[in-house]
C-alpha atoms as a PDB file:
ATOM      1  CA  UNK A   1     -27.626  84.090  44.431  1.00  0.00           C
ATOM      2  CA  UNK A   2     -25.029  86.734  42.343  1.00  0.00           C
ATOM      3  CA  UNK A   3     -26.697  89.366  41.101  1.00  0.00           C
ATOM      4  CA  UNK A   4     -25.134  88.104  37.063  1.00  0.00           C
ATOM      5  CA  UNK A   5     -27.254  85.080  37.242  1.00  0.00           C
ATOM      6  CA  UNK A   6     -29.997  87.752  36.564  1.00  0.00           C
ATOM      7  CA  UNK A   7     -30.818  88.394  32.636  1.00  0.00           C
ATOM      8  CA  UNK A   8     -32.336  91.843  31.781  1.00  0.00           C
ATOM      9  CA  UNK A   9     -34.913  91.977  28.729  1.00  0.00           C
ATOM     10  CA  UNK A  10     -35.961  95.329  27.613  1.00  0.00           C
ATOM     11  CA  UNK A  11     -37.601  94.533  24.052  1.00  0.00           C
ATOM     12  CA  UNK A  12     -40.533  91.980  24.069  1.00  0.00           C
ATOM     13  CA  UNK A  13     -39.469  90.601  20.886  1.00  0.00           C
ATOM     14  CA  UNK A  14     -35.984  89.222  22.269  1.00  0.00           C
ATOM     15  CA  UNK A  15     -35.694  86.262  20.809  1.00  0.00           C
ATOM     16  CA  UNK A  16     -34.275  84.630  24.123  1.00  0.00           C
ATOM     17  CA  UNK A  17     -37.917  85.027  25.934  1.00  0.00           C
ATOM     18  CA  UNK A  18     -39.688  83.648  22.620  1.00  0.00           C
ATOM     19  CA  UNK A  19     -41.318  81.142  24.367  1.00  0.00           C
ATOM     20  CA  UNK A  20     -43.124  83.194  26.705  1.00  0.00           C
ATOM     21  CA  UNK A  21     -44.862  85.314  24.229  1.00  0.00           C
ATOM     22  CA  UNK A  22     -48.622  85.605  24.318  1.00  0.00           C
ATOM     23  CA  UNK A  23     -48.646  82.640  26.585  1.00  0.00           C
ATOM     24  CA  UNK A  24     -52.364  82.863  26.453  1.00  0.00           C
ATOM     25  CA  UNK A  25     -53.301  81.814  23.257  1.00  0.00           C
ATOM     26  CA  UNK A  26     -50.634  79.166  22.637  1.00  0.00           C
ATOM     27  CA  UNK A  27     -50.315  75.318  23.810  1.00  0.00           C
ATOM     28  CA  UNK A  28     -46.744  74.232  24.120  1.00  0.00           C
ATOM     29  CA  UNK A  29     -47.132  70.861  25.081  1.00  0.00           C
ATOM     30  CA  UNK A  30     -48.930  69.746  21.850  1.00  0.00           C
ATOM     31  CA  UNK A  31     -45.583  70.993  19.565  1.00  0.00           C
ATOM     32  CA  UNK A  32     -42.514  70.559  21.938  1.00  0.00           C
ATOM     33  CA  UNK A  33     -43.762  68.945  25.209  1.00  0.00           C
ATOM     34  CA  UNK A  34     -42.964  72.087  26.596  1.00  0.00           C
ATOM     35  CA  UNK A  35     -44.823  74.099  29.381  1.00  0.00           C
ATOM     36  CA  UNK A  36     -45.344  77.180  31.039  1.00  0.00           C
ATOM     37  CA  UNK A  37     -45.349  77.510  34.779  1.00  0.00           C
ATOM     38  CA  UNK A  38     -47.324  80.987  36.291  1.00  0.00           C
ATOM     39  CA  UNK A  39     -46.784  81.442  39.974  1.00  0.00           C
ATOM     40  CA  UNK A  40     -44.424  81.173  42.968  1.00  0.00           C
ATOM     41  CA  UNK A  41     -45.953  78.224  44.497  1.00  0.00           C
ATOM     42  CA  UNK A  42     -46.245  76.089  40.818  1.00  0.00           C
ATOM     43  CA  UNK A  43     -42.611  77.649  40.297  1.00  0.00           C
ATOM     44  CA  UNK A  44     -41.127  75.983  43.692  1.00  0.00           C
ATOM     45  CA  UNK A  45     -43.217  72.657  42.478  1.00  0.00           C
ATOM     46  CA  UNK A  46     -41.420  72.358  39.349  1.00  0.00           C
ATOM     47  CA  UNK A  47     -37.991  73.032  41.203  1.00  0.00           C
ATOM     48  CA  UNK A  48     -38.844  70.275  43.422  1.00  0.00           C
ATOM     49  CA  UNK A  49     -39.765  67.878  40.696  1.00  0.00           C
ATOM     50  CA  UNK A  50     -37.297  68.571  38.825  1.00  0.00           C
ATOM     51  CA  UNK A  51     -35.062  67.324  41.813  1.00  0.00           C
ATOM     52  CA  UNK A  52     -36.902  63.569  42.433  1.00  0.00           C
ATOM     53  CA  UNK A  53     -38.644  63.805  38.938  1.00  0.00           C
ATOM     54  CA  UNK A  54     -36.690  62.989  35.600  1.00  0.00           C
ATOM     55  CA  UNK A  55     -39.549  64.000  33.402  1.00  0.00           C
ATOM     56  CA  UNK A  56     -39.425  67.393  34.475  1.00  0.00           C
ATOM     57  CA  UNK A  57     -36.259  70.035  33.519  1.00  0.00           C
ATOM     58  CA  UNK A  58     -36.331  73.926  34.130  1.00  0.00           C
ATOM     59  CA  UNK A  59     -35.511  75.397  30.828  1.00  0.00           C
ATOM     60  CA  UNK A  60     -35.319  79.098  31.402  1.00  0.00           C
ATOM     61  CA  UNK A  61     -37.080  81.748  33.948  1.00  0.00           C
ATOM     62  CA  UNK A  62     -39.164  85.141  33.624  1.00  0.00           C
ATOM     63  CA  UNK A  63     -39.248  86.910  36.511  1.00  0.00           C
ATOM     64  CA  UNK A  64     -40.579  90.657  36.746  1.00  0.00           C
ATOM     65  CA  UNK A  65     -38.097  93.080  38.003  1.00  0.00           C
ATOM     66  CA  UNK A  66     -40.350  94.559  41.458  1.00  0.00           C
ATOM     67  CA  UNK A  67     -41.041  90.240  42.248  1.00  0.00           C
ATOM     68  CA  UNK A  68     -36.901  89.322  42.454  1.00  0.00           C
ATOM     69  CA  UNK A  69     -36.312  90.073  45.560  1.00  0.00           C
ATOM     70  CA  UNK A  70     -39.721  88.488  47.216  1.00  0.00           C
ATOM     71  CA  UNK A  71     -38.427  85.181  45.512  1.00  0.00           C
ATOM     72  CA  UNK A  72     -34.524  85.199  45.519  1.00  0.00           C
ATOM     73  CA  UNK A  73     -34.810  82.492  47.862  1.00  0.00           C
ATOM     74  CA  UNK A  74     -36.847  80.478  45.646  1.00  0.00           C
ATOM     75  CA  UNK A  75     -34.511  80.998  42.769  1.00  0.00           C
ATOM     76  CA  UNK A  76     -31.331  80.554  44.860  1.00  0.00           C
ATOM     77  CA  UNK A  77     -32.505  76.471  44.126  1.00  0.00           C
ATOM     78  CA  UNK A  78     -32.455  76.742  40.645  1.00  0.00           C
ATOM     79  CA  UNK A  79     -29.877  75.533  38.915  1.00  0.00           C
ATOM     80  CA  UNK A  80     -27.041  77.559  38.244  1.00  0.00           C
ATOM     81  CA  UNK A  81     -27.093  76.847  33.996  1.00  0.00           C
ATOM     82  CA  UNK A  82     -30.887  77.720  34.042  1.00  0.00           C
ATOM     83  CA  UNK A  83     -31.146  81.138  32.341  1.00  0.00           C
ATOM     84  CA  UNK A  84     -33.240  83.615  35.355  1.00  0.00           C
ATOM     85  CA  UNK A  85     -34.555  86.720  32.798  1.00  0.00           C
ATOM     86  CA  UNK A  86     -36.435  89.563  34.087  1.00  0.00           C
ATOM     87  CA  UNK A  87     -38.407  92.885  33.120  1.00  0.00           C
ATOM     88  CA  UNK A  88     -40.411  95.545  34.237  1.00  0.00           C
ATOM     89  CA  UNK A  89     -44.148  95.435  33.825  1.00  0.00           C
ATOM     90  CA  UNK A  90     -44.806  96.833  30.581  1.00  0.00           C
ATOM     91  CA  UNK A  91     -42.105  94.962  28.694  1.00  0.00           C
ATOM     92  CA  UNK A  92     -43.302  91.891  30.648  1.00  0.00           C
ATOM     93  CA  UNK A  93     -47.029  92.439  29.757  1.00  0.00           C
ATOM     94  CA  UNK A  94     -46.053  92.768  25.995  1.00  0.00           C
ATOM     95  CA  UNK A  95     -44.167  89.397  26.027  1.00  0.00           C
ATOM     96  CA  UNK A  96     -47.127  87.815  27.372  1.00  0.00           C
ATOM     97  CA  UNK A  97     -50.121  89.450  25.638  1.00  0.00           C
ATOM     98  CA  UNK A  98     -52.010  90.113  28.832  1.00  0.00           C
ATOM     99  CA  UNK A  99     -51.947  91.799  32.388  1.00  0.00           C
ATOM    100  CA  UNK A 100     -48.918  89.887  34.545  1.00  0.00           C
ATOM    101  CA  UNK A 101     -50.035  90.048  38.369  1.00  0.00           C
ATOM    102  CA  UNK A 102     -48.167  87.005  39.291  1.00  0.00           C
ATOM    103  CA  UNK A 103     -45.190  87.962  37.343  1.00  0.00           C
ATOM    104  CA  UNK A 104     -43.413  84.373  37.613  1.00  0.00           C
ATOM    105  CA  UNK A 105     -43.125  82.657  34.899  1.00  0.00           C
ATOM    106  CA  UNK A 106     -40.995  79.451  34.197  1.00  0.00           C
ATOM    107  CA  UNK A 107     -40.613  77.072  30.756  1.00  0.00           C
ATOM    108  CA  UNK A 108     -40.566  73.452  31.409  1.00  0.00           C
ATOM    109  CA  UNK A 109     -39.485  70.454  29.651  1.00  0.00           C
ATOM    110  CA  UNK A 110     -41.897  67.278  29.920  1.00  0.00           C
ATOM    111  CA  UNK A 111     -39.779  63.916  29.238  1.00  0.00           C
ATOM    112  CA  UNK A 112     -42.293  61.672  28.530  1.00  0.00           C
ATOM    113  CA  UNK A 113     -39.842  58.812  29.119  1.00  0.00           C
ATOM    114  CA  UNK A 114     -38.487  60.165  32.651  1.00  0.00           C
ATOM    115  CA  UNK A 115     -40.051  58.534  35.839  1.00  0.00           C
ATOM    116  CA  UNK A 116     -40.777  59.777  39.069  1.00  0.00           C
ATOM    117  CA  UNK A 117     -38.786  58.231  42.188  1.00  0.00           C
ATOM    118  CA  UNK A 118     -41.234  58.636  44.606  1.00  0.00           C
ATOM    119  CA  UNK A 119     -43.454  56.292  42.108  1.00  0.00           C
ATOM    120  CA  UNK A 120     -41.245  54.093  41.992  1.00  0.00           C
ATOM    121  CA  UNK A 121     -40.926  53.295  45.438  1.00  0.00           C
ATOM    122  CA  UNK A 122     -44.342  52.598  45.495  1.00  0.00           C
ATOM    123  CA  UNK A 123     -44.921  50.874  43.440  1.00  0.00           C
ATOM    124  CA  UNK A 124     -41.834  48.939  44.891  1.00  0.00           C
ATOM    125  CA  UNK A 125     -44.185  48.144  47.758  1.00  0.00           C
ATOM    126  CA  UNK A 126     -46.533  45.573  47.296  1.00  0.00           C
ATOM    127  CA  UNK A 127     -48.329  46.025  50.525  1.00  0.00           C
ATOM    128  CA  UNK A 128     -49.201  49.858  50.479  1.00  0.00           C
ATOM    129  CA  UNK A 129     -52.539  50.619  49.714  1.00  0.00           C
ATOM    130  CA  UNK A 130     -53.171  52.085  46.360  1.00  0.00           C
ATOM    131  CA  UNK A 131     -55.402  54.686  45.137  1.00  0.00           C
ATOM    132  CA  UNK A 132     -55.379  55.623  41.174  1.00  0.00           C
ATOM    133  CA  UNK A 133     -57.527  57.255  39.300  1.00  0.00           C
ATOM    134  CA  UNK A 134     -58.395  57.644  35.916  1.00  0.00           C
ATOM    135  CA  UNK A 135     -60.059  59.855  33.074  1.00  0.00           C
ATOM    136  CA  UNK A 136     -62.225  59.440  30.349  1.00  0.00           C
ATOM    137  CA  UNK A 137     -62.574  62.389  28.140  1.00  0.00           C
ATOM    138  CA  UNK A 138     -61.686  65.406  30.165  1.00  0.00           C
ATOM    139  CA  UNK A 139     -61.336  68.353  28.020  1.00  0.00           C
ATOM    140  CA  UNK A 140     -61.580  70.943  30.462  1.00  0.00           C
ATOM    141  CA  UNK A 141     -58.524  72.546  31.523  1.00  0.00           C
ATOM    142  CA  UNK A 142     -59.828  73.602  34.390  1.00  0.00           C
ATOM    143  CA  UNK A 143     -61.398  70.930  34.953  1.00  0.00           C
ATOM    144  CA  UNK A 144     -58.588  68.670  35.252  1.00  0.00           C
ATOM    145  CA  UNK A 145     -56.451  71.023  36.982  1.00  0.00           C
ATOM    146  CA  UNK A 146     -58.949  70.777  40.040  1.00  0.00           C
ATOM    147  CA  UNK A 147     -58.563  66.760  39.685  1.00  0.00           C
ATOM    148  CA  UNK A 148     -55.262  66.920  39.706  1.00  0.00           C
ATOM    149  CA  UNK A 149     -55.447  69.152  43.107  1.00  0.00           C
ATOM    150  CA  UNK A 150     -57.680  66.630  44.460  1.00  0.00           C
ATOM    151  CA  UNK A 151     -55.834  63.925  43.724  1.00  0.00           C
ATOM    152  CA  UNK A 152     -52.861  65.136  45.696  1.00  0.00           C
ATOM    153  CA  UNK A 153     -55.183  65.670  48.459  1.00  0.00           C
ATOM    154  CA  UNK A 154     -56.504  62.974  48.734  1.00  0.00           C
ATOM    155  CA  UNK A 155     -53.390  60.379  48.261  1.00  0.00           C
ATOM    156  CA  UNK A 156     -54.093  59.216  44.883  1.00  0.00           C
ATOM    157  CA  UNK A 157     -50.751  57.471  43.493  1.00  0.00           C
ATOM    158  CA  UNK A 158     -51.106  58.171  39.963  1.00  0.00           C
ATOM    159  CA  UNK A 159     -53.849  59.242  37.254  1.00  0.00           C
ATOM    160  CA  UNK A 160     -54.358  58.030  33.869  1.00  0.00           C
ATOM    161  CA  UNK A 161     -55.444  59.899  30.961  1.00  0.00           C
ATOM    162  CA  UNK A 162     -57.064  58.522  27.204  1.00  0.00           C
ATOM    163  CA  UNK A 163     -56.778  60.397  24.037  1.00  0.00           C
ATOM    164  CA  UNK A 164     -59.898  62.324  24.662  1.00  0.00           C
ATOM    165  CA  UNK A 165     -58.650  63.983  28.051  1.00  0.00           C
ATOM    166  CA  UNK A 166     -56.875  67.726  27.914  1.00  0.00           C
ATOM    167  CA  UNK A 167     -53.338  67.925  28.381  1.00  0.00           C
ATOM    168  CA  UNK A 168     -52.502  68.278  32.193  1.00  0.00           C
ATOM    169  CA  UNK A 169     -49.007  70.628  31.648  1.00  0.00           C
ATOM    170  CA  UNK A 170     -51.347  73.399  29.828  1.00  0.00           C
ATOM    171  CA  UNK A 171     -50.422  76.884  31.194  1.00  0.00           C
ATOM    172  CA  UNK A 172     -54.195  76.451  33.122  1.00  0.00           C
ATOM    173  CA  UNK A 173     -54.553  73.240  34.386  1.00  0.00           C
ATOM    174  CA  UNK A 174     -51.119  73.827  36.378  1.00  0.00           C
ATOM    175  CA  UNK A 175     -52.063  77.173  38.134  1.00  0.00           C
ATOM    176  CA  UNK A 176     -55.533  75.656  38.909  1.00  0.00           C
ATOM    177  CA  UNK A 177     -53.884  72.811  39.698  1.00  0.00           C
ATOM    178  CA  UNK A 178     -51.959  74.937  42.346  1.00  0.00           C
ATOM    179  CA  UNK A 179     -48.727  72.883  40.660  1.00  0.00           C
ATOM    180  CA  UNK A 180     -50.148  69.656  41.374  1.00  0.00           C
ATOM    181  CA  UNK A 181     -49.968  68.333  37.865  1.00  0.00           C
ATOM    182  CA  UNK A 182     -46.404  68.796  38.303  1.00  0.00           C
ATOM    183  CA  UNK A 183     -46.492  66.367  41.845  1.00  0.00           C
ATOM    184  CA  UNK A 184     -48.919  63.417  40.972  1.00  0.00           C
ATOM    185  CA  UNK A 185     -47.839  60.841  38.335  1.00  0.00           C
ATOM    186  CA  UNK A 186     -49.787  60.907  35.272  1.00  0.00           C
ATOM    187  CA  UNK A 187     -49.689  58.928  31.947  1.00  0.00           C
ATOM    188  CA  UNK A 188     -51.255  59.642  28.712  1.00  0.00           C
ATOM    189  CA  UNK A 189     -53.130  58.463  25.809  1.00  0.00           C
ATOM    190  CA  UNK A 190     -54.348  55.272  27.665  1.00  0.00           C
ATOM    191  CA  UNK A 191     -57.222  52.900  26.313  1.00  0.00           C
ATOM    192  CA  UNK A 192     -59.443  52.477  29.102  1.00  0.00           C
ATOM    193  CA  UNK A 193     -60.839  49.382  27.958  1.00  0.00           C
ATOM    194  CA  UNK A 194     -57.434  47.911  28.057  1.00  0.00           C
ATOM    195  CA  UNK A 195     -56.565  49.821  31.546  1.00  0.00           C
ATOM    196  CA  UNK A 196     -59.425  48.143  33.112  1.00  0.00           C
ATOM    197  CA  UNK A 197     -58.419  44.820  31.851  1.00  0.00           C
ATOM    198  CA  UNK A 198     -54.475  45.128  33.038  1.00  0.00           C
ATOM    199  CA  UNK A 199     -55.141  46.684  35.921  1.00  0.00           C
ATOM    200  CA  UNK A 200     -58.227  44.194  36.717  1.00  0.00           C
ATOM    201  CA  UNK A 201     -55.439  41.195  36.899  1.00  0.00           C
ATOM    202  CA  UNK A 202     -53.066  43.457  38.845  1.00  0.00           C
ATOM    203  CA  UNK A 203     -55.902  42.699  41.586  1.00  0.00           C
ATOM    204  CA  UNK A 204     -57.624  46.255  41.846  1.00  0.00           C
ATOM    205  CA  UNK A 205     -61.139  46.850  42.638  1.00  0.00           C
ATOM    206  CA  UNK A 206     -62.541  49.438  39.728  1.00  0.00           C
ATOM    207  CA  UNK A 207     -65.411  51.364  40.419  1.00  0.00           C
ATOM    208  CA  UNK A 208     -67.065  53.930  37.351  1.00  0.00           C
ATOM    209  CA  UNK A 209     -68.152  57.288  39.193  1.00  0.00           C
ATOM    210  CA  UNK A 210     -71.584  58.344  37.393  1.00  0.00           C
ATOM    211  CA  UNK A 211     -74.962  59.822  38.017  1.00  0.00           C
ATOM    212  CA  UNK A 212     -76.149  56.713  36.626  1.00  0.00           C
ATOM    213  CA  UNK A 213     -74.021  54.106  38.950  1.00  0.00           C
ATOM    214  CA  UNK A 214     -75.473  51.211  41.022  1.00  0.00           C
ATOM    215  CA  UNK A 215     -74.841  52.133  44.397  1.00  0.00           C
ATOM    216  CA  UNK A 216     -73.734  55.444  46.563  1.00  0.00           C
ATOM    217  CA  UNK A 217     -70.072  56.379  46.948  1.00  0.00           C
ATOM    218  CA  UNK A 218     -70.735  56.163  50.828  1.00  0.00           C
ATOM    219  CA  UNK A 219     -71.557  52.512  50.646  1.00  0.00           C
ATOM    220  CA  UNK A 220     -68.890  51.038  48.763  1.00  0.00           C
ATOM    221  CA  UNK A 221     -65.752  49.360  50.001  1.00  0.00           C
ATOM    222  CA  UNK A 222     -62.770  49.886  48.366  1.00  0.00           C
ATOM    223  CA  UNK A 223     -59.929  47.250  48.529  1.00  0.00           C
ATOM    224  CA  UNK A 224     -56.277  47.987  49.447  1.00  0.00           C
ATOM    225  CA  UNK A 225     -55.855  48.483  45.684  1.00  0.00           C
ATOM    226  CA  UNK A 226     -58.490  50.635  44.053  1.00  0.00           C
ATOM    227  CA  UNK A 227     -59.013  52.539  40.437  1.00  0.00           C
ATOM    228  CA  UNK A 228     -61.662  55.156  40.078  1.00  0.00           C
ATOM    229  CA  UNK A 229     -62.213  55.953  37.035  1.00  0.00           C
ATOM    230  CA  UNK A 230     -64.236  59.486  35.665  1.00  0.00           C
ATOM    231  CA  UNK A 231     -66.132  60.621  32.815  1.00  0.00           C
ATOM    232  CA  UNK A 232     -66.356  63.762  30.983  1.00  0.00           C
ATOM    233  CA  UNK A 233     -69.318  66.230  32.232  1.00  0.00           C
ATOM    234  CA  UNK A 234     -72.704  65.096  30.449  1.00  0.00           C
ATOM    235  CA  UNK A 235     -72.255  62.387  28.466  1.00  0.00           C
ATOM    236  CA  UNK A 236     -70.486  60.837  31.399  1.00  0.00           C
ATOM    237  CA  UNK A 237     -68.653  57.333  31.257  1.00  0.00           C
ATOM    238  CA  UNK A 238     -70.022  55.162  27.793  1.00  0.00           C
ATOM    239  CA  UNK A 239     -72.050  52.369  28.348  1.00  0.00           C
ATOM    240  CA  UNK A 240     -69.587  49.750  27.013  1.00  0.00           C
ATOM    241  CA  UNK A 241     -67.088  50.853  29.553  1.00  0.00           C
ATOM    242  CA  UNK A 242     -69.667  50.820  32.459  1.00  0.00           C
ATOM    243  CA  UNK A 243     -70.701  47.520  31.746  1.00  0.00           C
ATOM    244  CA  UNK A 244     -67.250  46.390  32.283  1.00  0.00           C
ATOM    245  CA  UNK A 245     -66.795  47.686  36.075  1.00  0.00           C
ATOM    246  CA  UNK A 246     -68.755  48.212  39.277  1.00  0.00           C
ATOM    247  CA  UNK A 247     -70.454  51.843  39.296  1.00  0.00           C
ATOM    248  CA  UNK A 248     -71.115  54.475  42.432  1.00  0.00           C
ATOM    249  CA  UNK A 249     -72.819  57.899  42.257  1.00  0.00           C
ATOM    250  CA  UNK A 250     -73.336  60.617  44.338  1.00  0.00           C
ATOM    251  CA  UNK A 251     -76.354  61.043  45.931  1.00  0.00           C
ATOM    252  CA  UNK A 252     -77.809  64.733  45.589  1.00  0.00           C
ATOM    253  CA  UNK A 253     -81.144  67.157  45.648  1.00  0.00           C
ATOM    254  CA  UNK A 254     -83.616  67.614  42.616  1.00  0.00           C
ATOM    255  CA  UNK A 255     -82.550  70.106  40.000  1.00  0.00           C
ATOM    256  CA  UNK A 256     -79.803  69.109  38.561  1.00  0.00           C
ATOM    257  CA  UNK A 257     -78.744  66.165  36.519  1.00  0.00           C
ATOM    258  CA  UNK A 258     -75.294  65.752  37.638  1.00  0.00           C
ATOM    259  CA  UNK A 259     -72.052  67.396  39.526  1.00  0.00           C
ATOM    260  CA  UNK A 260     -69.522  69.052  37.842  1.00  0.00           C
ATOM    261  CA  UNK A 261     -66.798  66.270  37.386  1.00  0.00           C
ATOM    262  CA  UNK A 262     -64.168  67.981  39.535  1.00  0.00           C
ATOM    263  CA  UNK A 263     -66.441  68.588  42.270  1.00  0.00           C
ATOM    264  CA  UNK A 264     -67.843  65.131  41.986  1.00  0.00           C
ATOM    265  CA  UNK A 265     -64.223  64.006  41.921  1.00  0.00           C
ATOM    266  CA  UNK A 266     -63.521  65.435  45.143  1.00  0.00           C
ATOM    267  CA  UNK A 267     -65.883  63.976  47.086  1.00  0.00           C
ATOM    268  CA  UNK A 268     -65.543  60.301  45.866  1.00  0.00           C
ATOM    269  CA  UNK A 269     -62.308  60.952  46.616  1.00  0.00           C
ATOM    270  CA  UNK A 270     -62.556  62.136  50.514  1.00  0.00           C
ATOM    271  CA  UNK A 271     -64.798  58.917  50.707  1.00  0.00           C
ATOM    272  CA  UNK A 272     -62.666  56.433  49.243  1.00  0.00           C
ATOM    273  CA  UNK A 273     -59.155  57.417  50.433  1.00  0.00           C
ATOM    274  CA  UNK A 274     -61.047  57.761  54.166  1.00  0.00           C
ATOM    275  CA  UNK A 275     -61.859  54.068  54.052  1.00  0.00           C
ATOM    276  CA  UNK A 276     -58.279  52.964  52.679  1.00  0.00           C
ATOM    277  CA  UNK A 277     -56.505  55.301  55.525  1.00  0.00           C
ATOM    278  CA  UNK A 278     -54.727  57.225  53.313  1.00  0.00           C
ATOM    279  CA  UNK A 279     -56.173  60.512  54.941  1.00  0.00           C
END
């Protein structure tokens, strides 16, 4: 990569690097469907999807000036109209309002009426097994960014979110998501009463995963084509929505009354994708 692909900024308030001001405080998505990416590895994830993924687009980079040449092979697959900006630590601290360590930073562009390829094919083939999962009132970014990590662990083909469920491109849930939410196929703003009627006649098995289910996760057995679906932390899954599907819990010691969700959601996971051979 030439050396004039590389942008200096020595004022914070440069209006080019806007976007990346006090990053902390502020939710892109919500205005714009904008995002910011923090880290190499979520920064090589979003050059990758932006490669098989049409809802994803690189807008501009923020690089800090002692990280370029660690990553000039990373950036050397960015394309060449994306904007690469850089600065030393202070200036790059004062754009983003707090202490940079990672000092990667890269604005997205969410097109919420892109696809992904690889979920296409897929879904292109009826006989693959088929894991999704779905969300009920998530609001925790991290949270979600550790179901979203799971989820690509565990070979889940896409995850569904309602209204009630946190935004999966927020600065937060991508790092914890270790750039997962970037990978795994989501869709948003779904009614789950409605999701567990279409995807009941599309032939999947649906199984509720709550303190209060009916049977352990160990003991069910999930069909080629399975949904599990998750509830936010306490309340759990409503009652008129568990009364619509088969439930599983997770058995566990006195003391507490329940796992946290993401935890919870990684070990239903493990089970379930074990059984269907997808790990």
């Amino acid at each position: 990569m030439a050396d004039e692909r590389i942008i200096e900024i020595s004022q914070a308030d440069d209006p080019r690097i806007a976007e990346f001001c006090n990053i902390k405080e502020r939710d892109l998505t919500r205005k714009s469907d904008q995002f910011i990416a923090e880290g190499k590895v979520v920064l090589q994830h979003l050059i990758h999807s932006q490669i098989s993924d049409r809802r994803f687009e690189i807008v501009k980079i923020l690089i800090l000036k002692n990280r370029l040449d660690g990553i000039r092979d990373v950036l050397e697959e960015v394309p060449l109209n994306t904007p690469i900006y850089t600065a030393d630590k202070s200036v790059m601290n004062e754009i983003a309002g707090f202490e940079m360590h990672r000092g990667i930073l890269a604005l997205g562009q969410y097109n919420r009426d892109g696809d992904n390829a690889d979920q296409v094919a897929k879904e292109g083939n009826a006989d693959a097994p088929s894991l999704v999962l779905a969300a009920c009132g998530i609001s925790n970014h991290d949270n979600l960014g550790s179901i979203f990590r799971n989820a690509s662990a565990f070979g889940v083909e896409k995850i569904l979110l309602d209204s009630t469920s946190c935004h999966p491109l927020y600065r937060k849930a991508i790092r914890v998501s270790v750039g997962s939410a970037l990978t795994v196929p989501f869709e948003l703003d779904v009614d789950i009463m409605t999701l567990i009627e279409d995807y009941t006649e599309q032939g999947y098995s649906i199984y509720g995963l709550s303190p209060r289910g009916t049977q352990m996760i160990d003991a069910l057995e999930p069909s080629q084509k399975t949904l599990l679906l998750l509830g936010t932390e306490g309340e759990g899954l409503p009652d008129e929505i568990m009364a619509q599907i088969k439930t599983a819990k997770i058995s566990q010691s006195d003391g507490l009354d329940s796992l946290n969700v993401a935890t919870a959601s990684g070990i239903a996971l493990w089970q379930i994708a074990r059984q269907m051979k997808l790990v």
